[in-house]
C-alpha atoms as a PDB file:
ATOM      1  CA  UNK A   1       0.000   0.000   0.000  1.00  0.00           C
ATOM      2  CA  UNK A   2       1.420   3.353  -1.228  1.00  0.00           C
ATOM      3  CA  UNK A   3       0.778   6.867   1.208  1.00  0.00           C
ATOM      4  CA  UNK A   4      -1.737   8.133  -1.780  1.00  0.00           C
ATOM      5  CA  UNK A   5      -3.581   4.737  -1.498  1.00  0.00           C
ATOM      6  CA  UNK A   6      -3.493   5.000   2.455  1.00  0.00           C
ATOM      7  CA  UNK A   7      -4.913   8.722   2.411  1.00  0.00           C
ATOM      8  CA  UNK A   8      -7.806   7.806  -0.287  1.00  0.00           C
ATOM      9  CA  UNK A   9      -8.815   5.001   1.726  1.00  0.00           C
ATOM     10  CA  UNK A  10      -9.227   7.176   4.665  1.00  0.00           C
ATOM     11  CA  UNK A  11     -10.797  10.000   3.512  1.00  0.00           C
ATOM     12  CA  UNK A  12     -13.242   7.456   1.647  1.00  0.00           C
ATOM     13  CA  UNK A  13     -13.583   6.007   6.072  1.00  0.00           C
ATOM     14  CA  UNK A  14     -13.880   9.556   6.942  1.00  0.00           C
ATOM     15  CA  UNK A  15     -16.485  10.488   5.210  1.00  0.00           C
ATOM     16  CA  UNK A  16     -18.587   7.001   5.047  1.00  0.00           C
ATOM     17  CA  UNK A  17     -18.502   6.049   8.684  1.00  0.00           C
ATOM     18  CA  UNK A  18     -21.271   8.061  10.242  1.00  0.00           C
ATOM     19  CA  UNK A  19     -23.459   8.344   6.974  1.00  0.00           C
ATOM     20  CA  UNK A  20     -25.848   5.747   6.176  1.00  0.00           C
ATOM     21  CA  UNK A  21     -23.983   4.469   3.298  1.00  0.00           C
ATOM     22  CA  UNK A  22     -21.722   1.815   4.109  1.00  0.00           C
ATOM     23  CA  UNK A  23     -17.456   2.587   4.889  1.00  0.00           C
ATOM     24  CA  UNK A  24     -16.530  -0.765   5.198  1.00  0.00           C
ATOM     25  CA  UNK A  25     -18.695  -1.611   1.523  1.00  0.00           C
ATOM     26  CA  UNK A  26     -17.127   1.401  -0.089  1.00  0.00           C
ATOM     27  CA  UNK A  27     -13.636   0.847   1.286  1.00  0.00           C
ATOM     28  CA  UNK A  28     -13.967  -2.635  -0.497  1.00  0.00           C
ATOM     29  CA  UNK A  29     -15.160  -1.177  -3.825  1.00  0.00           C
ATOM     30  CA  UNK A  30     -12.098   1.759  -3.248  1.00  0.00           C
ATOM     31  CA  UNK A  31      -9.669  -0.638  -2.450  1.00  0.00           C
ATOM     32  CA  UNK A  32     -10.326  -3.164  -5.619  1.00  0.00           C
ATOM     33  CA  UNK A  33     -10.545   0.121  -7.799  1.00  0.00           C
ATOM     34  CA  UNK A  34      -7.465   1.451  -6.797  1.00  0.00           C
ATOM     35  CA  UNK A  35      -6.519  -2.597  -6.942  1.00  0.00           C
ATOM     36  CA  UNK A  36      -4.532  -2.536  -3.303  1.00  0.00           C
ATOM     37  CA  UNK A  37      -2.237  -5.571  -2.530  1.00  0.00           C
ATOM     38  CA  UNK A  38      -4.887  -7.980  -0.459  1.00  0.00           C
ATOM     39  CA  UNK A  39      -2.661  -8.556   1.595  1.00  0.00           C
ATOM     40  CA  UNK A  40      -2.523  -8.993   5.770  1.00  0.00           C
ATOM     41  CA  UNK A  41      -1.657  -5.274   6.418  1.00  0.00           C
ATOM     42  CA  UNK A  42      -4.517  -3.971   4.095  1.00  0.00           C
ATOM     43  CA  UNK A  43      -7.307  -5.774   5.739  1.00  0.00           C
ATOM     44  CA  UNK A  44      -5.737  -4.240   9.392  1.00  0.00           C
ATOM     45  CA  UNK A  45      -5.490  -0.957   7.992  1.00  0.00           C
ATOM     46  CA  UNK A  46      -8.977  -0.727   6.848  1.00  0.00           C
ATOM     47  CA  UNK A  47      -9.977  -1.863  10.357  1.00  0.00           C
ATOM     48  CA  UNK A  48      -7.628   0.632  12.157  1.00  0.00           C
ATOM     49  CA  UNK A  49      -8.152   3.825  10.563  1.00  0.00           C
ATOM     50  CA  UNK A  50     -11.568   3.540  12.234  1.00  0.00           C
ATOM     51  CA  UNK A  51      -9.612   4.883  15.570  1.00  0.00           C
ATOM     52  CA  UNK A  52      -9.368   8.415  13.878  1.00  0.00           C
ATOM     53  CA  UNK A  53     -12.946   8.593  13.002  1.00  0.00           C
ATOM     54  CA  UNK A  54     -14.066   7.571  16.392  1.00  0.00           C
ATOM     55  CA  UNK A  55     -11.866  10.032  18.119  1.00  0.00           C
ATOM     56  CA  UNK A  56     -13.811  12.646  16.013  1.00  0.00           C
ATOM     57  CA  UNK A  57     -17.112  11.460  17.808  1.00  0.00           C
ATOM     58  CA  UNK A  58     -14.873  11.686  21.218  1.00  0.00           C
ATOM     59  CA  UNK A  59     -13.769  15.339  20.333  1.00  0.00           C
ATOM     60  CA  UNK A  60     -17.289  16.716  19.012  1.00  0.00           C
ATOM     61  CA  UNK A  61     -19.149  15.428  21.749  1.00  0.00           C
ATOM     62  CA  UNK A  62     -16.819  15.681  24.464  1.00  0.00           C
ATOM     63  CA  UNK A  63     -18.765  16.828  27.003  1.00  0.00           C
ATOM     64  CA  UNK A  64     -20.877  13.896  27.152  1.00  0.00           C
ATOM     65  CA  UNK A  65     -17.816  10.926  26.880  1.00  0.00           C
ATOM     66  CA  UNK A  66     -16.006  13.106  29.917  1.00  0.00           C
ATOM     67  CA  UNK A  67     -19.013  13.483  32.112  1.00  0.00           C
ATOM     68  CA  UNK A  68     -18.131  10.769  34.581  1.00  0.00           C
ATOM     69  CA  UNK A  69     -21.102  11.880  36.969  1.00  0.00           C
ATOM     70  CA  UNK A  70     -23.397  10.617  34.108  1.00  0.00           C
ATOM     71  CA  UNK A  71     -22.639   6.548  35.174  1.00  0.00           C
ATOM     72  CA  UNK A  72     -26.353   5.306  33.101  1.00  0.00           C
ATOM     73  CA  UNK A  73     -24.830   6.991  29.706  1.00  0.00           C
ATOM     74  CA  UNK A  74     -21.161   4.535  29.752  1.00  0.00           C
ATOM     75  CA  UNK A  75     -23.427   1.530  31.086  1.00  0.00           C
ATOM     76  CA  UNK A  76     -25.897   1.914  28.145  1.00  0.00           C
ATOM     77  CA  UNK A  77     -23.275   2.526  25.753  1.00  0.00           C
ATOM     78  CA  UNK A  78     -21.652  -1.223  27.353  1.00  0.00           C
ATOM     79  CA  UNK A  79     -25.304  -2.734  26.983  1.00  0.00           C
ATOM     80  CA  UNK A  80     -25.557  -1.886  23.095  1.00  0.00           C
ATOM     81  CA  UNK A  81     -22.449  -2.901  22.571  1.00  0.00           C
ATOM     82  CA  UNK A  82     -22.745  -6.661  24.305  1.00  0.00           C
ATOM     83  CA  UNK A  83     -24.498  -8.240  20.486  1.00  0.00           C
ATOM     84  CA  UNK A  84     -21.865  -7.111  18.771  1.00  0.00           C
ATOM     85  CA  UNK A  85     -19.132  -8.234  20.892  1.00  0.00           C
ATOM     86  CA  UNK A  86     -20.383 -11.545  21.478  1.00  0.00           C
ATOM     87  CA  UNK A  87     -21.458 -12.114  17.785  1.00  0.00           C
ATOM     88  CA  UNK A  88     -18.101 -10.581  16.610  1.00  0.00           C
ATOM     89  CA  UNK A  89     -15.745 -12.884  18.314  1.00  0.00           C
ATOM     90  CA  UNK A  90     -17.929 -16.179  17.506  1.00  0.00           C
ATOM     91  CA  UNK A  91     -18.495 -15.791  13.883  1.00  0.00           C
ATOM     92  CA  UNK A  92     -15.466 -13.197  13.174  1.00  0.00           C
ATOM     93  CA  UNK A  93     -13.997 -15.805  10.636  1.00  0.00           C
ATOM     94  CA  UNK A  94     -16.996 -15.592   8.413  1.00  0.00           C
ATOM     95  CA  UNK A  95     -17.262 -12.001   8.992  1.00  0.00           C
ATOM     96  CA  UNK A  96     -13.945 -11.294   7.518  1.00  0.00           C
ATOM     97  CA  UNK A  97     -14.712 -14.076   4.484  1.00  0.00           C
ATOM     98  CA  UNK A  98     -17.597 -11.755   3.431  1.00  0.00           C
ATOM     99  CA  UNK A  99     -15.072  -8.692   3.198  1.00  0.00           C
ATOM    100  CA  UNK A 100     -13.812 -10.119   0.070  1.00  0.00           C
ATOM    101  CA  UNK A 101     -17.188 -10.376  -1.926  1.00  0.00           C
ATOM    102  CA  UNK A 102     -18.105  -7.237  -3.844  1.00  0.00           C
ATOM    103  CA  UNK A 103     -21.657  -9.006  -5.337  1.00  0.00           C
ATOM    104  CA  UNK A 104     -22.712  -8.931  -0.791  1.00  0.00           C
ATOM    105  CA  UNK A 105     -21.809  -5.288  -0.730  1.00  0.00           C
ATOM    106  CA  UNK A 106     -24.104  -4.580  -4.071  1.00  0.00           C
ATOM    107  CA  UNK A 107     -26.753  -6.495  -3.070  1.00  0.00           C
ATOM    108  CA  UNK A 108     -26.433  -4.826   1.005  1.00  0.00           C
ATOM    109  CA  UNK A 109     -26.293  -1.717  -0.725  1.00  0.00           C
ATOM    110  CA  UNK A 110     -29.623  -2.161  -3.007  1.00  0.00           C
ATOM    111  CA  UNK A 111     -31.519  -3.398   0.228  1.00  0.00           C
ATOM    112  CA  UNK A 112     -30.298  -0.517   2.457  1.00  0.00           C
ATOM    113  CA  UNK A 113     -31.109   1.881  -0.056  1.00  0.00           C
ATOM    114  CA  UNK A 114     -34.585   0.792  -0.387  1.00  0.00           C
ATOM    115  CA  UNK A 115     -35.232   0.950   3.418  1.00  0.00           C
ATOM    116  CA  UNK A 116     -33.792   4.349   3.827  1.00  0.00           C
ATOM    117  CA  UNK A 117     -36.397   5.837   1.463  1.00  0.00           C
ATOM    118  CA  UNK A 118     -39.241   4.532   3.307  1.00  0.00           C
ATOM    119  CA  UNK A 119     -37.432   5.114   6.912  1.00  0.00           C
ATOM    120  CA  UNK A 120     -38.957   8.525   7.506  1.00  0.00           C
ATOM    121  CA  UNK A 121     -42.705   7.477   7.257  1.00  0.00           C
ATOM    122  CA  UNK A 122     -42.225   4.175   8.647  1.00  0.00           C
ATOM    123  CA  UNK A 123     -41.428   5.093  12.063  1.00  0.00           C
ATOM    124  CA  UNK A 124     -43.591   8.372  13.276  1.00  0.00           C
ATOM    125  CA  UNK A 125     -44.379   9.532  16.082  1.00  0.00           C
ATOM    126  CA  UNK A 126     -41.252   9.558  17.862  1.00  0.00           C
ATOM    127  CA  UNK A 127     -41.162  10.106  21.614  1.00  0.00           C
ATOM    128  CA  UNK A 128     -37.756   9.942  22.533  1.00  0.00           C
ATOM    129  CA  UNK A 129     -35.341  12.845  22.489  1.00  0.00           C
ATOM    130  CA  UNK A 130     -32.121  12.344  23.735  1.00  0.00           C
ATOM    131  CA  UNK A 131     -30.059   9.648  25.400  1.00  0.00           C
ATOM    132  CA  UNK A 132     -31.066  10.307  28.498  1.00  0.00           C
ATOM    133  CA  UNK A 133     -34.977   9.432  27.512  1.00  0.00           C
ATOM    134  CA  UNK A 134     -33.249   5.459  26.004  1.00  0.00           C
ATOM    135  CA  UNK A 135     -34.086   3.266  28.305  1.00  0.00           C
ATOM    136  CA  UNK A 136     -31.461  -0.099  28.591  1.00  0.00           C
ATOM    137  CA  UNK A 137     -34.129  -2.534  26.735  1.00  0.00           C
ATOM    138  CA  UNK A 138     -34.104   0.240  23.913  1.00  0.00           C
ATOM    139  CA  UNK A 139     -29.927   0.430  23.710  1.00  0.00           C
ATOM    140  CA  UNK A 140     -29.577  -3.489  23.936  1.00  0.00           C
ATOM    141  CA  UNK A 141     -31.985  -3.802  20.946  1.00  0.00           C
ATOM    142  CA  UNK A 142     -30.352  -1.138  18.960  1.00  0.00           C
ATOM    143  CA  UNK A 143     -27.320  -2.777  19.599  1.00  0.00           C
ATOM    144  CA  UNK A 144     -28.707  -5.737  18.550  1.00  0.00           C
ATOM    145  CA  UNK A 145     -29.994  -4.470  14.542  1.00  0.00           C
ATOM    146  CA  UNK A 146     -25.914  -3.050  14.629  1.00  0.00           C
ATOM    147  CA  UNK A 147     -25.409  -6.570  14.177  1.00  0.00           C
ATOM    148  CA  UNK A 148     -26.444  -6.184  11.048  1.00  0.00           C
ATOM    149  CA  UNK A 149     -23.501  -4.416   9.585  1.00  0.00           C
ATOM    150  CA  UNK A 150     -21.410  -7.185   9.840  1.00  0.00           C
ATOM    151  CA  UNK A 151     -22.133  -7.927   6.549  1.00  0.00           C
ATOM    152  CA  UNK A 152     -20.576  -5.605   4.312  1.00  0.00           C
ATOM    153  CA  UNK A 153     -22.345  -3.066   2.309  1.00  0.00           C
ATOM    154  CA  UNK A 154     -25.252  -2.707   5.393  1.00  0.00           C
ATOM    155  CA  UNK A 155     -23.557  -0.045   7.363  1.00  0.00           C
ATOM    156  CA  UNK A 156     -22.996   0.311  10.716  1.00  0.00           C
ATOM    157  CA  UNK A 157     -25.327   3.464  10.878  1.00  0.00           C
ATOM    158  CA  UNK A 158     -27.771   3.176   9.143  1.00  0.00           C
ATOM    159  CA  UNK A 159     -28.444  -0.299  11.114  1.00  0.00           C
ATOM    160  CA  UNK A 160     -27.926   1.382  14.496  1.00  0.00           C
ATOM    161  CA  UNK A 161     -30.243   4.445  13.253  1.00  0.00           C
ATOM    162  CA  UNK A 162     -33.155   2.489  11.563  1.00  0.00           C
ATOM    163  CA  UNK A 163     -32.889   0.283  15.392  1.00  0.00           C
ATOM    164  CA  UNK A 164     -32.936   3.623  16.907  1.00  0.00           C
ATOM    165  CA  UNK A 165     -36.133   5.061  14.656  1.00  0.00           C
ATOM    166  CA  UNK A 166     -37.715   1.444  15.471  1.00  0.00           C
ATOM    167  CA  UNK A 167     -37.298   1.800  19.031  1.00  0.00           C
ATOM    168  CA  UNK A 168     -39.277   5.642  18.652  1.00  0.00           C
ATOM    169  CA  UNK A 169     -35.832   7.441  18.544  1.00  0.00           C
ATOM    170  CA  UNK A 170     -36.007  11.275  16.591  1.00  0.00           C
ATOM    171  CA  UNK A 171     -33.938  10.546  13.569  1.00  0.00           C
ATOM    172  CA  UNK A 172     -31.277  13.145  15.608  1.00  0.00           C
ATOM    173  CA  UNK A 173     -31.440  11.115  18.525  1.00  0.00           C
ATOM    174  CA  UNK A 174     -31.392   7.775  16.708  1.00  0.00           C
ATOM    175  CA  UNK A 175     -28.124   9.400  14.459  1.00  0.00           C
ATOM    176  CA  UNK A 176     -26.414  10.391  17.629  1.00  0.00           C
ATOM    177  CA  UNK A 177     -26.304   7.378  19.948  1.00  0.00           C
ATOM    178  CA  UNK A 178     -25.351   5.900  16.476  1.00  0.00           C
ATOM    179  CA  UNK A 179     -22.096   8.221  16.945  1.00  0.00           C
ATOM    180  CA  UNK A 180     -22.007   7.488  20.514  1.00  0.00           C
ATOM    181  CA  UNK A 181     -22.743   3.469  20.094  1.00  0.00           C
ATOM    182  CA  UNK A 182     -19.404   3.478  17.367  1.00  0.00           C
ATOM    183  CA  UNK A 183     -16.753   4.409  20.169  1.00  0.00           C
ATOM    184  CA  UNK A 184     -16.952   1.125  21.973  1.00  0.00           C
ATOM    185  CA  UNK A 185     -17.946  -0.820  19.023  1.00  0.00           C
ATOM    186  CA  UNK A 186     -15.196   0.225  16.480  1.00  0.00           C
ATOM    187  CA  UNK A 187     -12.853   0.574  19.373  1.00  0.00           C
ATOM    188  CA  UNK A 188     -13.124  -3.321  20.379  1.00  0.00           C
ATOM    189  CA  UNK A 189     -12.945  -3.844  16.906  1.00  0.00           C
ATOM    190  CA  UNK A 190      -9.937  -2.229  16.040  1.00  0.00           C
ATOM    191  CA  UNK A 191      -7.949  -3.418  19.457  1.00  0.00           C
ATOM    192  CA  UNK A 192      -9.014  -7.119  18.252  1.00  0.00           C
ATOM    193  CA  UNK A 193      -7.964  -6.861  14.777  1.00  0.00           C
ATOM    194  CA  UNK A 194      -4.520  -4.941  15.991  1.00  0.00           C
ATOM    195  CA  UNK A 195      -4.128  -7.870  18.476  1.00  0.00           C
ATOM    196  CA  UNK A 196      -4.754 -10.971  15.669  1.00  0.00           C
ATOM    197  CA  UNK A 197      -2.421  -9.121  13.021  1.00  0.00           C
ATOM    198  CA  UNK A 198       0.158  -8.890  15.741  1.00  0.00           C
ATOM    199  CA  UNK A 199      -0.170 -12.806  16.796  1.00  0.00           C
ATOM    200  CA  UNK A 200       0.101 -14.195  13.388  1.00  0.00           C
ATOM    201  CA  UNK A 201       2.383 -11.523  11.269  1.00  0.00           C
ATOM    202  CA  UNK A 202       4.510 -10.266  14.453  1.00  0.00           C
ATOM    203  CA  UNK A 203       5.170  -6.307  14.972  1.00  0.00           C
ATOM    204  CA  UNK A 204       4.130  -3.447  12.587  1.00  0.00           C
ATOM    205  CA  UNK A 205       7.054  -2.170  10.145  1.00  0.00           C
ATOM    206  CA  UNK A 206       7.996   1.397  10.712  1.00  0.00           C
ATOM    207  CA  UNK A 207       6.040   1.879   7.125  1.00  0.00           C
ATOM    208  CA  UNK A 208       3.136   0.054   8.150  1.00  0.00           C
ATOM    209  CA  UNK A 209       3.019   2.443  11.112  1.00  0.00           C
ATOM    210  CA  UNK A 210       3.792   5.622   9.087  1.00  0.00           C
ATOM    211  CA  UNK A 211       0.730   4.172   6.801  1.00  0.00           C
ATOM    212  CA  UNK A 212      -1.213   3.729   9.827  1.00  0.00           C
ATOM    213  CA  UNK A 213      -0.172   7.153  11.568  1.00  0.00           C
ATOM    214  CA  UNK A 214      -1.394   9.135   8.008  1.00  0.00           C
ATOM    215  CA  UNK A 215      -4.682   7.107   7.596  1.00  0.00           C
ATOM    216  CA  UNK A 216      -5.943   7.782  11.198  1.00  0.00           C
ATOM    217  CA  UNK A 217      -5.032  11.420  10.595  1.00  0.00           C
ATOM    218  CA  UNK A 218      -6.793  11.665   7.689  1.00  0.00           C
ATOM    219  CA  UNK A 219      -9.986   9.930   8.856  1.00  0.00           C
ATOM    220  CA  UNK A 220     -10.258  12.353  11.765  1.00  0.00           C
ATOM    221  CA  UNK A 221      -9.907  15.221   9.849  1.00  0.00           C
ATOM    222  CA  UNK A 222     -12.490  14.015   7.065  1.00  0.00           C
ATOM    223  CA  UNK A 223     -14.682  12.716   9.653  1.00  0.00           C
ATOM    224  CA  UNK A 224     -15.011  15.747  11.860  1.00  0.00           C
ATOM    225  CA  UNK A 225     -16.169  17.586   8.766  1.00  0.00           C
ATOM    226  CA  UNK A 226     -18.655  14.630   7.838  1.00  0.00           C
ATOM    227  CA  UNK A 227     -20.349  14.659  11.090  1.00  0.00           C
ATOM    228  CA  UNK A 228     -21.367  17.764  10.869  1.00  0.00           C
ATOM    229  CA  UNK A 229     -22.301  18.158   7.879  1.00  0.00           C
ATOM    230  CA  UNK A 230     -24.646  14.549   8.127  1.00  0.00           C
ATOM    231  CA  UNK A 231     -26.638  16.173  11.459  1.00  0.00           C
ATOM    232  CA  UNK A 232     -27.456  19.339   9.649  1.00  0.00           C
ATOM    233  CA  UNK A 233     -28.424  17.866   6.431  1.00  0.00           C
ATOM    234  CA  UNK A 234     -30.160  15.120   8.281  1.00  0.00           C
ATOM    235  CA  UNK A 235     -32.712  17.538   9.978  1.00  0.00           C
ATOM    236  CA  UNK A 236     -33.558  19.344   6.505  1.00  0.00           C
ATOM    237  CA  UNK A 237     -33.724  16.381   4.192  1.00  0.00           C
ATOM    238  CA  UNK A 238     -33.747  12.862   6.007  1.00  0.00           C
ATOM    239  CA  UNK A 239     -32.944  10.164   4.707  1.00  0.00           C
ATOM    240  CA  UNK A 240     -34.297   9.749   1.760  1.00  0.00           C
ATOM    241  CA  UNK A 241     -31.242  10.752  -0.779  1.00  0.00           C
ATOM    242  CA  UNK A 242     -29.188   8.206   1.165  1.00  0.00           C
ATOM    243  CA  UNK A 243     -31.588   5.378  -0.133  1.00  0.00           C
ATOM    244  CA  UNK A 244     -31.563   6.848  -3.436  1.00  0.00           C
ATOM    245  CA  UNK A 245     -27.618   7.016  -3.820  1.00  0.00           C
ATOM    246  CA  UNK A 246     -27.233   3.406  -2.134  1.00  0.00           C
ATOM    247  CA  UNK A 247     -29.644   2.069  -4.397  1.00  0.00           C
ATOM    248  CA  UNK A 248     -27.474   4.164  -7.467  1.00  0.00           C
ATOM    249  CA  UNK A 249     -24.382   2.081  -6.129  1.00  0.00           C
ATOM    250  CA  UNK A 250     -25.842  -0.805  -6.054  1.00  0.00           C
ATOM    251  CA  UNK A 251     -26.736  -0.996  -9.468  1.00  0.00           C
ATOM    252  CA  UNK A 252     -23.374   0.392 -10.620  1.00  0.00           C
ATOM    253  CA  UNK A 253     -21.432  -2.046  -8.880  1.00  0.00           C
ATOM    254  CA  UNK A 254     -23.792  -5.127 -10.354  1.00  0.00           C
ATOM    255  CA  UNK A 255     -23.080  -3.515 -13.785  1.00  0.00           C
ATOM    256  CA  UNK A 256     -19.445  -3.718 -13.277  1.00  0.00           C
ATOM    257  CA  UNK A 257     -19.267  -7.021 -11.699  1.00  0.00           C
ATOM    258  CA  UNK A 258     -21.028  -8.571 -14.181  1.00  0.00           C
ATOM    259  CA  UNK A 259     -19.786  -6.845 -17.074  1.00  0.00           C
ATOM    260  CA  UNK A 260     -16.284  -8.355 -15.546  1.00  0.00           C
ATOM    261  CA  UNK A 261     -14.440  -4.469 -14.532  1.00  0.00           C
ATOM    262  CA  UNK A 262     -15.194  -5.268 -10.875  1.00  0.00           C
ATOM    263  CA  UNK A 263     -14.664  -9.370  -9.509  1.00  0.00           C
ATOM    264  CA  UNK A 264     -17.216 -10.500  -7.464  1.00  0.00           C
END
């Protein structure tokens, strides 16, 4: 992996993770574009640039991760978190297995889409405002449709936000414990893959760290910027333009895979 390669991939993370459109499905499609070595590094890398677009979350909304008098916000943070820990570690083999097929992400991506345009009048009458209204039944379900993104191409967000809406979350309130809900979940899954890569290959190289230094960078930056902008365009427009652009995706990719540009 190059530095250019290593910066495009992030700012593709950057700007993916906290939108309803998939990072992890358009990371694939980014990295077999820009036709990255598949190699053990790559598939750590794509894991571990997550840490810079978490700390964003951590750095925006700082007043709520350093509140230490507010015990019931960490605890249902650690409740949401539980399905995807435990489903993680016992199926993680076939999790990474489906990293390598672009024909999931296209078809994830088609299904997602058409969700998101009917999100916003599927789920009115919202009654819950703020994390401090989400009870812990509500966070361990939400945590539980996060599950979902496990297989590529869903995205982490827009699972945790349509579990959010479902549970009678505002579609800001649903969007931000999505944010929150990503510290403990990407963080956990970042420490695991670092710890794995480091068992079986040994140490980092002082490139591979350089690489990894740059990328986390990057993703912060990008996804500082992203958050931001995703909150205030969520409140004017929803989410129906995310459906419509996943479902635009979609059908790209399938046209590429099976016109043979893009291998399945």
């Amino acid at each position: 992996m190059t530095i250019t390669e290593s910066i495009i991939i992030a700012i593709v993370e950057g700007i993916t993770e906290f939108i309803p459109i998939s990072s992890t499905g358009h990371m694939i499609i980014a990295e077999k574009l820009l036709q990255t070595h598949d190699d053990a590094f790559t598939k750590v890398f794509t894991v571990a640039i997550q840490l810079g677009a978490i700390l964003a979350v951590v750095v925006l909304y700082y007043k709520k991760f350093f509140n230490f008098s507010q015990w019931k916000f960490y605890a249902k943070l650690a409740v949401a978190v539980l399905p995807a820990l435990i489903i993680g570690f016992l199926f993680s083999k076939k999790i990474d297995a489906l990293l390598d097929s672009s024909l999931t992400v296209a078809i994830a991506m088609l299904a997602g889409g058409i969700i998101l345009i009917f999100i916003d009048k599927a789920y009115k009458r919202p009654h819950i405002h703020n994390e401090n209204e989400i009870s812990f039944v509500n966070a361990f379900i939400i945590g539980i449709w996060q599950c979902l993104a496990m297989i590529p191409g869903i995205s982490r967000s827009a699972a945790s936000i349509i579990g959010g809406m479902q549970q009678k979350l505002t579609r800001n309130a649903a969007a931000e414990f999505s944010f929150f809900l990503a510290v403990p979940t990407m963080l956990a899954a970042t420490v695991y893959k670092l710890y794995m890569h480091s068992k079986e290959n040994g140490s980092f190289t002082s490139d591979e760290i350089k690489l990894l230094s740059i990328g986390n960078i990057v993703a912060f930056v990008v996804a500082l910027l992203a958050i931001k902008f995703f909150i205030t365009f969520l409140q004017k427009y929803g989410f129906r333009v995310w459906g419509v652009y996943r479902i635009i995706v979609g059908i790209v990719l399938l046209i590429l895979i099976y016109s043979g540009w893009l291998k399945s």
